[in-house]
ModelCIF file with pLDDT and N, C-alpha, C, O atoms, coordinates in Angstrom:
data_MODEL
#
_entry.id   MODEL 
#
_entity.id                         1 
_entity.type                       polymer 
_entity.pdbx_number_of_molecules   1 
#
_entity_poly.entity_id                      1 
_entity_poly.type                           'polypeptide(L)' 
_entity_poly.nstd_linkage                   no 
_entity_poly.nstd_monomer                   no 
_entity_poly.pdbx_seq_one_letter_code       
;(UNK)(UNK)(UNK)(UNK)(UNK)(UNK)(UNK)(UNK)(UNK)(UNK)(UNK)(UNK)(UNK)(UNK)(UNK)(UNK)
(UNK)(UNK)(UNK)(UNK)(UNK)(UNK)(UNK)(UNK)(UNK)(UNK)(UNK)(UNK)(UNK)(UNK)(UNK)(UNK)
(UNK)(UNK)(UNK)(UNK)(UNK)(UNK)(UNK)(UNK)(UNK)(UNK)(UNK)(UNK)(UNK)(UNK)(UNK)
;
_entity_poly.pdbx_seq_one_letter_code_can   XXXXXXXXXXXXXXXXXXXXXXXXXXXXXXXXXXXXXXXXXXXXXXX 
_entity_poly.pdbx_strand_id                 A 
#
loop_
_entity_poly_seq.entity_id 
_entity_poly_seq.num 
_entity_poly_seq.mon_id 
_entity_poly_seq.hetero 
1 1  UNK n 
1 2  UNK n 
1 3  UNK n 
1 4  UNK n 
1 5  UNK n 
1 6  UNK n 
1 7  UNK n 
1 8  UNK n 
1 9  UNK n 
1 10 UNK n 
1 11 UNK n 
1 12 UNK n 
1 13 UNK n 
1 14 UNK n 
1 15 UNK n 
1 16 UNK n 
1 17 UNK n 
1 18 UNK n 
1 19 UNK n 
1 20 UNK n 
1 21 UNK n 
1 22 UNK n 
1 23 UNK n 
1 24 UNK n 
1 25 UNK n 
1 26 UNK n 
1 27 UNK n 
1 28 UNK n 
1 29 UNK n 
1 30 UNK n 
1 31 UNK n 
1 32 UNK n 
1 33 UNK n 
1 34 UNK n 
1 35 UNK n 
1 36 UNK n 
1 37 UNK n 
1 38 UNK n 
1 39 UNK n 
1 40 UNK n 
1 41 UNK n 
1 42 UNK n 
1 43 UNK n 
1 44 UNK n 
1 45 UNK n 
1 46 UNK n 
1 47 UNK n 
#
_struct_asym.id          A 
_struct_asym.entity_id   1 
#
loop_
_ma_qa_metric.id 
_ma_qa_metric.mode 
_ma_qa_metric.name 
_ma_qa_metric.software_group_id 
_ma_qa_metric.type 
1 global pLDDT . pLDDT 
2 local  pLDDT . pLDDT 
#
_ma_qa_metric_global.metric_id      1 
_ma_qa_metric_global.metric_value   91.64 
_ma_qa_metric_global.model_id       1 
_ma_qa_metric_global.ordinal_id     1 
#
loop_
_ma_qa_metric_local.label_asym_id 
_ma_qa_metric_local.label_comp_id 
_ma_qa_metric_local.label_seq_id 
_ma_qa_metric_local.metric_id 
_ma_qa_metric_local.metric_value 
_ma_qa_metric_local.model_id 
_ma_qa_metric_local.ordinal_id 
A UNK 1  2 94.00 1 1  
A UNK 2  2 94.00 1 2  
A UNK 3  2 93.00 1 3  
A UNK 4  2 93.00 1 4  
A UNK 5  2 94.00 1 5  
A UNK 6  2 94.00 1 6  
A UNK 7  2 95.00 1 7  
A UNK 8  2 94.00 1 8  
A UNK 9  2 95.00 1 9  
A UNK 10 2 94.00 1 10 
A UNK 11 2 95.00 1 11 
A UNK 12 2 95.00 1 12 
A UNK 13 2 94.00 1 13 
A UNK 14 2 94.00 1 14 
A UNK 15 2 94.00 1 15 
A UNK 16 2 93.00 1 16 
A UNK 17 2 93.00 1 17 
A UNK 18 2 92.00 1 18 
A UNK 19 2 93.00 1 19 
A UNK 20 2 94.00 1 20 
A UNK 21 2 93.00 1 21 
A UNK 22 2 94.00 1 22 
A UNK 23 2 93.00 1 23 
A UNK 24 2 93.00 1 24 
A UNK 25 2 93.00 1 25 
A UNK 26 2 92.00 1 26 
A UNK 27 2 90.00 1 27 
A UNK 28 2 85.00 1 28 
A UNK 29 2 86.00 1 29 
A UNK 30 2 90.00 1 30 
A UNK 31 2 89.00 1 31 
A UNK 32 2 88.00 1 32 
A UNK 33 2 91.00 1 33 
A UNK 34 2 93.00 1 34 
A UNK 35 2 93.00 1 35 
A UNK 36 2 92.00 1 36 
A UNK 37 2 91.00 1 37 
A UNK 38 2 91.00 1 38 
A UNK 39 2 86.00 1 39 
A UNK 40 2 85.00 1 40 
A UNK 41 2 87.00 1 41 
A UNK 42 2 87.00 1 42 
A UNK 43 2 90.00 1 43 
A UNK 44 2 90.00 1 44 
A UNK 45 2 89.00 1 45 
A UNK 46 2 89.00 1 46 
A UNK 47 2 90.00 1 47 
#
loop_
_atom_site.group_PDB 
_atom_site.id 
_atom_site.type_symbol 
_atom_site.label_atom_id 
_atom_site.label_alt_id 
_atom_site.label_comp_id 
_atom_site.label_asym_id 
_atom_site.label_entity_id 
_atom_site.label_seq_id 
_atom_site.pdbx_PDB_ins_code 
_atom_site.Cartn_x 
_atom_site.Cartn_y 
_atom_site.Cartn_z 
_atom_site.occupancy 
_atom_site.B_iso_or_equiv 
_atom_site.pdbx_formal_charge 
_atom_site.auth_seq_id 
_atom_site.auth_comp_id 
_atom_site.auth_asym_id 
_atom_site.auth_atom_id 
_atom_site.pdbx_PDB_model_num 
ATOM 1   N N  . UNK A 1 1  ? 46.587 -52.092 -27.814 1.00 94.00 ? 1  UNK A N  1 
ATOM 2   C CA . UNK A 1 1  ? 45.691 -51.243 -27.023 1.00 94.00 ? 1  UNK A CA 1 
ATOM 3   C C  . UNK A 1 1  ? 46.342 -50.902 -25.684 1.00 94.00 ? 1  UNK A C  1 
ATOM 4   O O  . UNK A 1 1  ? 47.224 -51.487 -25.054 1.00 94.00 ? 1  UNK A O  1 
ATOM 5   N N  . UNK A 1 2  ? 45.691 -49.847 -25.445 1.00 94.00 ? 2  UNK A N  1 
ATOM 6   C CA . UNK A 1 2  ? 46.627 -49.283 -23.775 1.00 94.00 ? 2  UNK A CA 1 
ATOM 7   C C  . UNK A 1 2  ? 46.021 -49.586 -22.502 1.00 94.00 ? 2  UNK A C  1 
ATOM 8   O O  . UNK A 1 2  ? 46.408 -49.411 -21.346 1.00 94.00 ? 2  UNK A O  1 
ATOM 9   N N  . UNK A 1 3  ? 44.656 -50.238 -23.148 1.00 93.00 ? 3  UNK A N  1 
ATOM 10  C CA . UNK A 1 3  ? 43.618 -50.611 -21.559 1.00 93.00 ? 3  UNK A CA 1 
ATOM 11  C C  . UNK A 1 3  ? 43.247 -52.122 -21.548 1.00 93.00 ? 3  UNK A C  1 
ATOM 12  O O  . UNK A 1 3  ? 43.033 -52.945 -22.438 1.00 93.00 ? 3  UNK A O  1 
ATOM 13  N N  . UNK A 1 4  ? 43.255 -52.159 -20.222 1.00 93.00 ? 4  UNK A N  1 
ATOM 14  C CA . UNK A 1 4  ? 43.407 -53.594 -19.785 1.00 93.00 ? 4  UNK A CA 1 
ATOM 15  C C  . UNK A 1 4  ? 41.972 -54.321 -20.759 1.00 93.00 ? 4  UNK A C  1 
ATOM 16  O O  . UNK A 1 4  ? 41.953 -55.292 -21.516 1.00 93.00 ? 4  UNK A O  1 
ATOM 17  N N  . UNK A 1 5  ? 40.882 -53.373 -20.337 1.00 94.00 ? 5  UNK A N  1 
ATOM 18  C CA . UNK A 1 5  ? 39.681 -54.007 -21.145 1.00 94.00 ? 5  UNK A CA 1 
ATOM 19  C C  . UNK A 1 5  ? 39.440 -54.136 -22.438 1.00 94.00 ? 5  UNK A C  1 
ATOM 20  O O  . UNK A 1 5  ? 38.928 -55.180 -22.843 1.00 94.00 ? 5  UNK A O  1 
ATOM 21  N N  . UNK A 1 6  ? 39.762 -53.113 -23.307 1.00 94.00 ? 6  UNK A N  1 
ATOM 22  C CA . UNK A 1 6  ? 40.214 -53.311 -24.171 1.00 94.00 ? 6  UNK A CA 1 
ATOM 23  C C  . UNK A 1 6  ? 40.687 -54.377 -24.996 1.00 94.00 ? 6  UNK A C  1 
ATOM 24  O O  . UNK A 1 6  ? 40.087 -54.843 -25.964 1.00 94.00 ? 6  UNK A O  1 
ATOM 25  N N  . UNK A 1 7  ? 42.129 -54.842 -24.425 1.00 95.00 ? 7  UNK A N  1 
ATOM 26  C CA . UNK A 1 7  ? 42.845 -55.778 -24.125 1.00 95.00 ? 7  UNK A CA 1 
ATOM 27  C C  . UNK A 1 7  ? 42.477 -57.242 -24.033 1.00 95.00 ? 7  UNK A C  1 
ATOM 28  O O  . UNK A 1 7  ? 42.946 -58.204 -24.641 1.00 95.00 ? 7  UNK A O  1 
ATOM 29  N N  . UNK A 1 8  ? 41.651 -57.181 -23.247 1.00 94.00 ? 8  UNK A N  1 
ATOM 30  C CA . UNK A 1 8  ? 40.514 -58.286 -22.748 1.00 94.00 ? 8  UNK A CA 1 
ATOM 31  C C  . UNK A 1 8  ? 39.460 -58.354 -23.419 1.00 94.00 ? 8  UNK A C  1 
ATOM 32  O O  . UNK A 1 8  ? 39.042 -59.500 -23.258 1.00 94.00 ? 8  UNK A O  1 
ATOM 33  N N  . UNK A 1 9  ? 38.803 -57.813 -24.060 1.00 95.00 ? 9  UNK A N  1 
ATOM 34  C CA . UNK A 1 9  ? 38.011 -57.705 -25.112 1.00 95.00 ? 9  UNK A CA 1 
ATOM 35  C C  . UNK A 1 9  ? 38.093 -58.306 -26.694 1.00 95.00 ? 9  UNK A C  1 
ATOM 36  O O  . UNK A 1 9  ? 37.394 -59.013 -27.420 1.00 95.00 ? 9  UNK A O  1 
ATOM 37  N N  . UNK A 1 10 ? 39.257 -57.656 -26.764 1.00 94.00 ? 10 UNK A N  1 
ATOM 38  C CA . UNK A 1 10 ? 40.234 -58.579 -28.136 1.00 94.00 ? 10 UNK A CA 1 
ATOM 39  C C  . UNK A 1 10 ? 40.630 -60.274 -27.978 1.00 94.00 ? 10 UNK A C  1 
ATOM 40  O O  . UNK A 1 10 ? 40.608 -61.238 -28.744 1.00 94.00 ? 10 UNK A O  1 
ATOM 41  N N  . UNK A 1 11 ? 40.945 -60.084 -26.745 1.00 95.00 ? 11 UNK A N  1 
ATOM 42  C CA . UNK A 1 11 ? 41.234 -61.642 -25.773 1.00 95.00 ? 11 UNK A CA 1 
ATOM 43  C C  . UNK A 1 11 ? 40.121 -62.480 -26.423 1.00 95.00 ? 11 UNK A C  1 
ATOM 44  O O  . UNK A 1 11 ? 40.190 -63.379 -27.260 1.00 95.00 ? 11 UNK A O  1 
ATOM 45  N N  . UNK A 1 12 ? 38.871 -61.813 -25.669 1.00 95.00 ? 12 UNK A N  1 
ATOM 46  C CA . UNK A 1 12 ? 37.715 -62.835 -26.332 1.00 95.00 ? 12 UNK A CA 1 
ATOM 47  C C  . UNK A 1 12 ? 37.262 -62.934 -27.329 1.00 95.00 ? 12 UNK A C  1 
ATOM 48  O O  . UNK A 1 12 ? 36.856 -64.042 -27.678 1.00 95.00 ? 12 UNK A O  1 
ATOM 49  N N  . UNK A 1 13 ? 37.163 -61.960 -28.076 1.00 94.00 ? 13 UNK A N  1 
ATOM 50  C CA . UNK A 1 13 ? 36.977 -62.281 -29.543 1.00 94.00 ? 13 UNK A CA 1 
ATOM 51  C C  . UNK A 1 13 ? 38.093 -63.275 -30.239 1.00 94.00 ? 13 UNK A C  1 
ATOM 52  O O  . UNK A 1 13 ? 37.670 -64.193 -30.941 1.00 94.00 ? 13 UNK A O  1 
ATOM 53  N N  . UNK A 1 14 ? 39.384 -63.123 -30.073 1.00 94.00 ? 14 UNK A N  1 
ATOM 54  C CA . UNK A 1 14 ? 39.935 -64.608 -30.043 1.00 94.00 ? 14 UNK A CA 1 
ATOM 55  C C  . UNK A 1 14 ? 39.576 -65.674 -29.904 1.00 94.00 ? 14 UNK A C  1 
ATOM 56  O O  . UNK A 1 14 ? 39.681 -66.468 -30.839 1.00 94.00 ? 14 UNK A O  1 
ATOM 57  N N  . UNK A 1 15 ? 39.016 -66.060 -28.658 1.00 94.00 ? 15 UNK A N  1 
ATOM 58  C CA . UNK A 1 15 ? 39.039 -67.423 -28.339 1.00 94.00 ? 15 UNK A CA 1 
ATOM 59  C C  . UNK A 1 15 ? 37.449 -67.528 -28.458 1.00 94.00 ? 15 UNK A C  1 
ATOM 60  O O  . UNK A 1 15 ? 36.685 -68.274 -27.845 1.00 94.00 ? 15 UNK A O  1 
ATOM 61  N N  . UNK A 1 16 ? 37.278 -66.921 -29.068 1.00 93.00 ? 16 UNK A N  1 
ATOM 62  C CA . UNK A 1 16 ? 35.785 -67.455 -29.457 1.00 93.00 ? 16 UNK A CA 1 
ATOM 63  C C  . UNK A 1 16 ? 36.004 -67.569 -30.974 1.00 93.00 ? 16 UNK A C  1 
ATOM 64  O O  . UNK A 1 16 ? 35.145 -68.191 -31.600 1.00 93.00 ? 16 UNK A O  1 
ATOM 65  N N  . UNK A 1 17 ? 36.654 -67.245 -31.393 1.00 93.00 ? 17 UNK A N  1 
ATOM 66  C CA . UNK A 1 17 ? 36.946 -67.895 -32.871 1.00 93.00 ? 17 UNK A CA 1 
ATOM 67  C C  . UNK A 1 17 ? 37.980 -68.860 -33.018 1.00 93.00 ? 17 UNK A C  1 
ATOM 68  O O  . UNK A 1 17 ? 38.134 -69.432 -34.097 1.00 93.00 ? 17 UNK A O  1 
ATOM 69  N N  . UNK A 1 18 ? 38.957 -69.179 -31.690 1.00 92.00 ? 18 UNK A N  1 
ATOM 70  C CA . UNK A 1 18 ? 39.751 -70.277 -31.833 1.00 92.00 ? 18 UNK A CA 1 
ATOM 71  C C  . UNK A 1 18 ? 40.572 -70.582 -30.603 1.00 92.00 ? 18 UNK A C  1 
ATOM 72  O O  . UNK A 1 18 ? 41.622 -69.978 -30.385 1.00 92.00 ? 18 UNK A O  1 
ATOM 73  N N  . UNK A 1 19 ? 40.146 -71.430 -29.872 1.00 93.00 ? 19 UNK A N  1 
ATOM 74  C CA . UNK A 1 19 ? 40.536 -71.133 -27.867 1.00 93.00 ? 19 UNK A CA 1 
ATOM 75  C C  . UNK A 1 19 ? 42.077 -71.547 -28.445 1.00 93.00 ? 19 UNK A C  1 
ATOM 76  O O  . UNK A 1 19 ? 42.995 -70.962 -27.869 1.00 93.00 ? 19 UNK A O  1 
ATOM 77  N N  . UNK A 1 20 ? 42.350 -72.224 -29.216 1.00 94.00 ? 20 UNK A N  1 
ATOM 78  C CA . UNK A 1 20 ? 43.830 -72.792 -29.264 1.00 94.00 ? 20 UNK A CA 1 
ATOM 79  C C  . UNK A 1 20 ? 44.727 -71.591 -29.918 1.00 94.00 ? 20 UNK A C  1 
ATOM 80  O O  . UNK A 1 20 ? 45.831 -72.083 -30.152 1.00 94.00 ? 20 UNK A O  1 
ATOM 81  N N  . UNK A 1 21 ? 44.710 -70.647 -30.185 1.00 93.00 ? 21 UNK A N  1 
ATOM 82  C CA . UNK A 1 21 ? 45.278 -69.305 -30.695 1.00 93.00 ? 21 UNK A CA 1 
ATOM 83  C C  . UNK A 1 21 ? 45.200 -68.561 -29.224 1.00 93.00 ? 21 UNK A C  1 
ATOM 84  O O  . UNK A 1 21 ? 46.108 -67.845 -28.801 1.00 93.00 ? 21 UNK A O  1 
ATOM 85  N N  . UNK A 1 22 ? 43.922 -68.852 -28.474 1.00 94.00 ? 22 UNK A N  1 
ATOM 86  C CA . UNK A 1 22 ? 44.103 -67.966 -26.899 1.00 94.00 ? 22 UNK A CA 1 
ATOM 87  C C  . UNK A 1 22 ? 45.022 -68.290 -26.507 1.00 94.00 ? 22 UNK A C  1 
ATOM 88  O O  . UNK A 1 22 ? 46.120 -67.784 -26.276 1.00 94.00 ? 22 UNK A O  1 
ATOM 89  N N  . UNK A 1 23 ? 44.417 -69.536 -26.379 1.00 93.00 ? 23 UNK A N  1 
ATOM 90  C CA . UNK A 1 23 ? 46.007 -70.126 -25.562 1.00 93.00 ? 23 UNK A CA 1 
ATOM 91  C C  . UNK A 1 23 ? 47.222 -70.078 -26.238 1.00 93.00 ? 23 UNK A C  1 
ATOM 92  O O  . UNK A 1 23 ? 48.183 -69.979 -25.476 1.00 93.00 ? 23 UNK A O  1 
ATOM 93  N N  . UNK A 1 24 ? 47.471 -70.113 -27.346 1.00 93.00 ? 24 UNK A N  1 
ATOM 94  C CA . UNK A 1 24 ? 49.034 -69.843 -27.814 1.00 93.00 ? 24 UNK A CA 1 
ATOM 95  C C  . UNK A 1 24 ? 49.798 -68.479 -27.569 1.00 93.00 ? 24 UNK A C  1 
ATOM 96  O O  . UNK A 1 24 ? 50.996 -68.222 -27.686 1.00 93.00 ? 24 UNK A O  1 
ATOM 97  N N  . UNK A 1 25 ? 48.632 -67.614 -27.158 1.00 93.00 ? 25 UNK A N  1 
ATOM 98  C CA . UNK A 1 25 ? 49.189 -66.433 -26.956 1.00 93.00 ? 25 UNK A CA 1 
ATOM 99  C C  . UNK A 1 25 ? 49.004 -65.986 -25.190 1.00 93.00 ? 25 UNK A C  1 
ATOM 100 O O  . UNK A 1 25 ? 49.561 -64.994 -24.720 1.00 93.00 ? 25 UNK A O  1 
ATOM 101 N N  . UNK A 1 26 ? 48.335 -66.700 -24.568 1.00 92.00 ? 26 UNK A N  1 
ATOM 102 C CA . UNK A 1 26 ? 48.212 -66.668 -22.778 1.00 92.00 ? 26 UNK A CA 1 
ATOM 103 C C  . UNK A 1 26 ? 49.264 -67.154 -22.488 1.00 92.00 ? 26 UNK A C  1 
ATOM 104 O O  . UNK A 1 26 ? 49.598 -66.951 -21.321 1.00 92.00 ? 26 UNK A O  1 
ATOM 105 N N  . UNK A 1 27 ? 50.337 -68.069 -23.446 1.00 90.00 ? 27 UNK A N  1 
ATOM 106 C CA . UNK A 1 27 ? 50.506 -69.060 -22.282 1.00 90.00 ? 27 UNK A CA 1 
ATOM 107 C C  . UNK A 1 27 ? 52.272 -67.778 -22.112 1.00 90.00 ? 27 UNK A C  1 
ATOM 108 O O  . UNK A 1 27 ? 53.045 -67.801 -21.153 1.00 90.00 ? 27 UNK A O  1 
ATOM 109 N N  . UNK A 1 28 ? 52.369 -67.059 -23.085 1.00 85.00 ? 28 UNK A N  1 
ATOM 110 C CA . UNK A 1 28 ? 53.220 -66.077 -22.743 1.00 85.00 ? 28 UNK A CA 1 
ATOM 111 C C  . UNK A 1 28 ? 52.773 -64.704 -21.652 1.00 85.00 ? 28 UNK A C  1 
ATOM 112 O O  . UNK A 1 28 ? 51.776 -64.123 -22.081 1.00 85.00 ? 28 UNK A O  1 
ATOM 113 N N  . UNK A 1 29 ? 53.150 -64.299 -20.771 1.00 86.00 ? 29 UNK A N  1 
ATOM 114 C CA . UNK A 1 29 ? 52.940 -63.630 -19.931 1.00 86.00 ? 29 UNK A CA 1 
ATOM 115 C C  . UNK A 1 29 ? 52.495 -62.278 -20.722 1.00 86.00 ? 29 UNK A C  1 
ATOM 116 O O  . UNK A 1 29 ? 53.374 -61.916 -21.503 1.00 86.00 ? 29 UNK A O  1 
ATOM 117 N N  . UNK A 1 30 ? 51.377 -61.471 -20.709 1.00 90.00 ? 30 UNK A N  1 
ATOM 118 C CA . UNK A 1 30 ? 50.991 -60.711 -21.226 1.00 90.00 ? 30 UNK A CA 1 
ATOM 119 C C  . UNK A 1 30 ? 51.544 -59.289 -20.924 1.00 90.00 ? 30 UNK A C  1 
ATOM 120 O O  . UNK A 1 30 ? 51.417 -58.424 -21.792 1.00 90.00 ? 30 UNK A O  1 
ATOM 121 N N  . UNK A 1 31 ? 52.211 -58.969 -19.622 1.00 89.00 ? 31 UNK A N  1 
ATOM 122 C CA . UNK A 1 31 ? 53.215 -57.898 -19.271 1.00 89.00 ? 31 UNK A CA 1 
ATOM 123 C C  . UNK A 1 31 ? 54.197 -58.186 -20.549 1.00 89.00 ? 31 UNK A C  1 
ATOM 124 O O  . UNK A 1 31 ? 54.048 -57.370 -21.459 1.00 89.00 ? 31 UNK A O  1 
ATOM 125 N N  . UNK A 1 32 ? 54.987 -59.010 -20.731 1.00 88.00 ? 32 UNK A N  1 
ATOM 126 C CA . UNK A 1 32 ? 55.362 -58.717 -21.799 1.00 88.00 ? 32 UNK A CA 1 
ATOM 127 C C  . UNK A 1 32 ? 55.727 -58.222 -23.363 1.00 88.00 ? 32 UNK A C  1 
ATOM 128 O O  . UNK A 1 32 ? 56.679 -57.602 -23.838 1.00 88.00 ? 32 UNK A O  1 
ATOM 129 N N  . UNK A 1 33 ? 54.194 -58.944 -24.070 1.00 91.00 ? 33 UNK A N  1 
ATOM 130 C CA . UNK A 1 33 ? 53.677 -58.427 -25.329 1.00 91.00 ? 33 UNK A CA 1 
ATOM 131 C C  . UNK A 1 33 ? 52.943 -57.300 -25.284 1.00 91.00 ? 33 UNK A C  1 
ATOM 132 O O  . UNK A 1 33 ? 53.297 -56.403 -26.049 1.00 91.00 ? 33 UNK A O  1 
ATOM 133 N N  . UNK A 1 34 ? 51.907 -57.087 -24.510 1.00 93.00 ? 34 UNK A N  1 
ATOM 134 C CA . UNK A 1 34 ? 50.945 -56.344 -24.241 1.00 93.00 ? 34 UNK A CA 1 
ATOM 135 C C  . UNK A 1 34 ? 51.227 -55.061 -23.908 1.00 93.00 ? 34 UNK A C  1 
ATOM 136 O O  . UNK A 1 34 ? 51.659 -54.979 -22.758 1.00 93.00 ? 34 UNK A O  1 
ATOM 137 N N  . UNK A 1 35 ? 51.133 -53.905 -24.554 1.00 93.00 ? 35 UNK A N  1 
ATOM 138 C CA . UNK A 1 35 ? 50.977 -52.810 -24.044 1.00 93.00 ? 35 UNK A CA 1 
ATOM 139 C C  . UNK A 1 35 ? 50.880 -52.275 -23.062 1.00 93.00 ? 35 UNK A C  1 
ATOM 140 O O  . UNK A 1 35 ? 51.564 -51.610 -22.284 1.00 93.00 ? 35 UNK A O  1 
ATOM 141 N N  . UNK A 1 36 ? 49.068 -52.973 -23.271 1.00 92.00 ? 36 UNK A N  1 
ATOM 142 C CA . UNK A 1 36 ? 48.152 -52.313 -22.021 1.00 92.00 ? 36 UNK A CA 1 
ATOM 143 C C  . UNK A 1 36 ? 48.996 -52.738 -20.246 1.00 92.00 ? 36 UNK A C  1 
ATOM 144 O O  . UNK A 1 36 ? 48.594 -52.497 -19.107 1.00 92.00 ? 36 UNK A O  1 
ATOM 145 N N  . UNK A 1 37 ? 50.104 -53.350 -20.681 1.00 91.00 ? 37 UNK A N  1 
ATOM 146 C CA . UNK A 1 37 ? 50.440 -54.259 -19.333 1.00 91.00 ? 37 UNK A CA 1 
ATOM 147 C C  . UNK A 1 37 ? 51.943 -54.243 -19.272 1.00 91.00 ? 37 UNK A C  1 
ATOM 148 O O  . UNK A 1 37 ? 52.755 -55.015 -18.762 1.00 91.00 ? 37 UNK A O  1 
ATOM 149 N N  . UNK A 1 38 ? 52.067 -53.072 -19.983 1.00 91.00 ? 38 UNK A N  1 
ATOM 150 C CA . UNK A 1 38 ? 53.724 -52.140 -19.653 1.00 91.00 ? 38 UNK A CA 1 
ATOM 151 C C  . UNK A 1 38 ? 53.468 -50.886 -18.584 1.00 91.00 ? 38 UNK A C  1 
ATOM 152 O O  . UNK A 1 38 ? 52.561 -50.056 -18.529 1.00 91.00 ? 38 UNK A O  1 
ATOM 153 N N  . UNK A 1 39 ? 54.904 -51.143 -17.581 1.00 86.00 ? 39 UNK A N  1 
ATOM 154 C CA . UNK A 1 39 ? 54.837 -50.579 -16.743 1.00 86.00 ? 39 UNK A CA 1 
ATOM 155 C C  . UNK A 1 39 ? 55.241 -48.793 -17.001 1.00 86.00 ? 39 UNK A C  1 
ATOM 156 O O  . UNK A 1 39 ? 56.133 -48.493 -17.794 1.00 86.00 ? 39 UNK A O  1 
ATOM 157 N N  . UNK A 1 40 ? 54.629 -47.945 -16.391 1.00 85.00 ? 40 UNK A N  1 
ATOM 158 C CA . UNK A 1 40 ? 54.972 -46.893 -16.691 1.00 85.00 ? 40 UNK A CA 1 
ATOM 159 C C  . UNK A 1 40 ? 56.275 -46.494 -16.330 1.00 85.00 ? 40 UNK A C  1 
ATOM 160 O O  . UNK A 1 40 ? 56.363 -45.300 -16.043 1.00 85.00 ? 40 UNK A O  1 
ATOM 161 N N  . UNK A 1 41 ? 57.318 -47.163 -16.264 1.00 87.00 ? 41 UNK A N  1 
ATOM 162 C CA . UNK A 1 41 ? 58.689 -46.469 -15.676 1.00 87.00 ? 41 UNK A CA 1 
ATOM 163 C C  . UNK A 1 41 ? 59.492 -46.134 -16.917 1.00 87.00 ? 41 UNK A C  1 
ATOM 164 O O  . UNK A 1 41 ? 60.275 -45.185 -16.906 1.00 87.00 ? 41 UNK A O  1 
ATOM 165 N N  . UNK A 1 42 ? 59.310 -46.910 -18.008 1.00 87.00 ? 42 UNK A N  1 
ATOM 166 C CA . UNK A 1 42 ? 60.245 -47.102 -19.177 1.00 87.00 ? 42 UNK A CA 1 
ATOM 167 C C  . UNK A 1 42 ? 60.170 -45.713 -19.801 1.00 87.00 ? 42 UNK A C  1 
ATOM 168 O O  . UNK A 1 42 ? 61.104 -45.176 -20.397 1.00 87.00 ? 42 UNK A O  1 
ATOM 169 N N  . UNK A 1 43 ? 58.753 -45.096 -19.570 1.00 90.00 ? 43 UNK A N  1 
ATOM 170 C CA . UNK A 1 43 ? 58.239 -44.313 -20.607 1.00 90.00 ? 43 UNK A CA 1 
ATOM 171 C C  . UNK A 1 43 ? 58.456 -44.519 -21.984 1.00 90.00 ? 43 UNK A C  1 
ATOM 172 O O  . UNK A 1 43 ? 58.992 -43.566 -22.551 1.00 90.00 ? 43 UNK A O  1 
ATOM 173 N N  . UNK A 1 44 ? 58.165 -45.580 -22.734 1.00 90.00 ? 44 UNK A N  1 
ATOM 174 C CA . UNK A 1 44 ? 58.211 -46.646 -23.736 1.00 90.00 ? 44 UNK A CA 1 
ATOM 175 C C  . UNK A 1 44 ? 57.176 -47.202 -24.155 1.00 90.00 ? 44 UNK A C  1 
ATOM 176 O O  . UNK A 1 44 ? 56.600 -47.945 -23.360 1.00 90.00 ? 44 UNK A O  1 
ATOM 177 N N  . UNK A 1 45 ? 56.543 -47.009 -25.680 1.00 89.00 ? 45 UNK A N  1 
ATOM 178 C CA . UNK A 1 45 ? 55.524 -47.548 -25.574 1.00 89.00 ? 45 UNK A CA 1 
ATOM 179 C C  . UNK A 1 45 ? 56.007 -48.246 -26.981 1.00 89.00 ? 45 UNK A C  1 
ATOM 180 O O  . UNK A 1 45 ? 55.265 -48.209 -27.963 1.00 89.00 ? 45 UNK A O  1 
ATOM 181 N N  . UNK A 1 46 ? 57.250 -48.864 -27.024 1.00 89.00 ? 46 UNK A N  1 
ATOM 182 C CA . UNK A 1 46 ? 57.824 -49.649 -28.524 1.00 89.00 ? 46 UNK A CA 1 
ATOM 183 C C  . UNK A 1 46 ? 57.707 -51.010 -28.209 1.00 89.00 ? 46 UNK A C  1 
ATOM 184 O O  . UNK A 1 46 ? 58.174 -51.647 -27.265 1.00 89.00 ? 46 UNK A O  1 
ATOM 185 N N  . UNK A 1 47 ? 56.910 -51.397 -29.286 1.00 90.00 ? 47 UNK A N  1 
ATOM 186 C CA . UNK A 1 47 ? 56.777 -53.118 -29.037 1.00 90.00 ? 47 UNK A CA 1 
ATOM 187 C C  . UNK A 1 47 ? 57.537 -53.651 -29.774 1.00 90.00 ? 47 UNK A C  1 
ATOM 188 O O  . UNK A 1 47 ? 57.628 -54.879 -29.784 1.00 90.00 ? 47 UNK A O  1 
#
């Protein structure tokens, strides 16, 4: 997804079906994986 809420939305539906999957995936910096949390300079939207 490209929006933060979005983003965050999916977040919780996660960890409400399994906080230990949240956390396996928080504990990596979400600028990284995340789309919604790529900077616009690359003009890149390849994950």
């Amino acid at each position: 997804v490209y929006t933060i809420q979005e983003f965050e939305a999916k977040m919780r539906e996660i960890k409400e079906i399994d906080e230990t999957a949240y956390e396996w995936l928080m504990k990596e910096e979400p600028r990284t994986w995340a789309r919604c949390m790529y900077s616009g300079r690359a003009k890149c939207n390849r994950m």
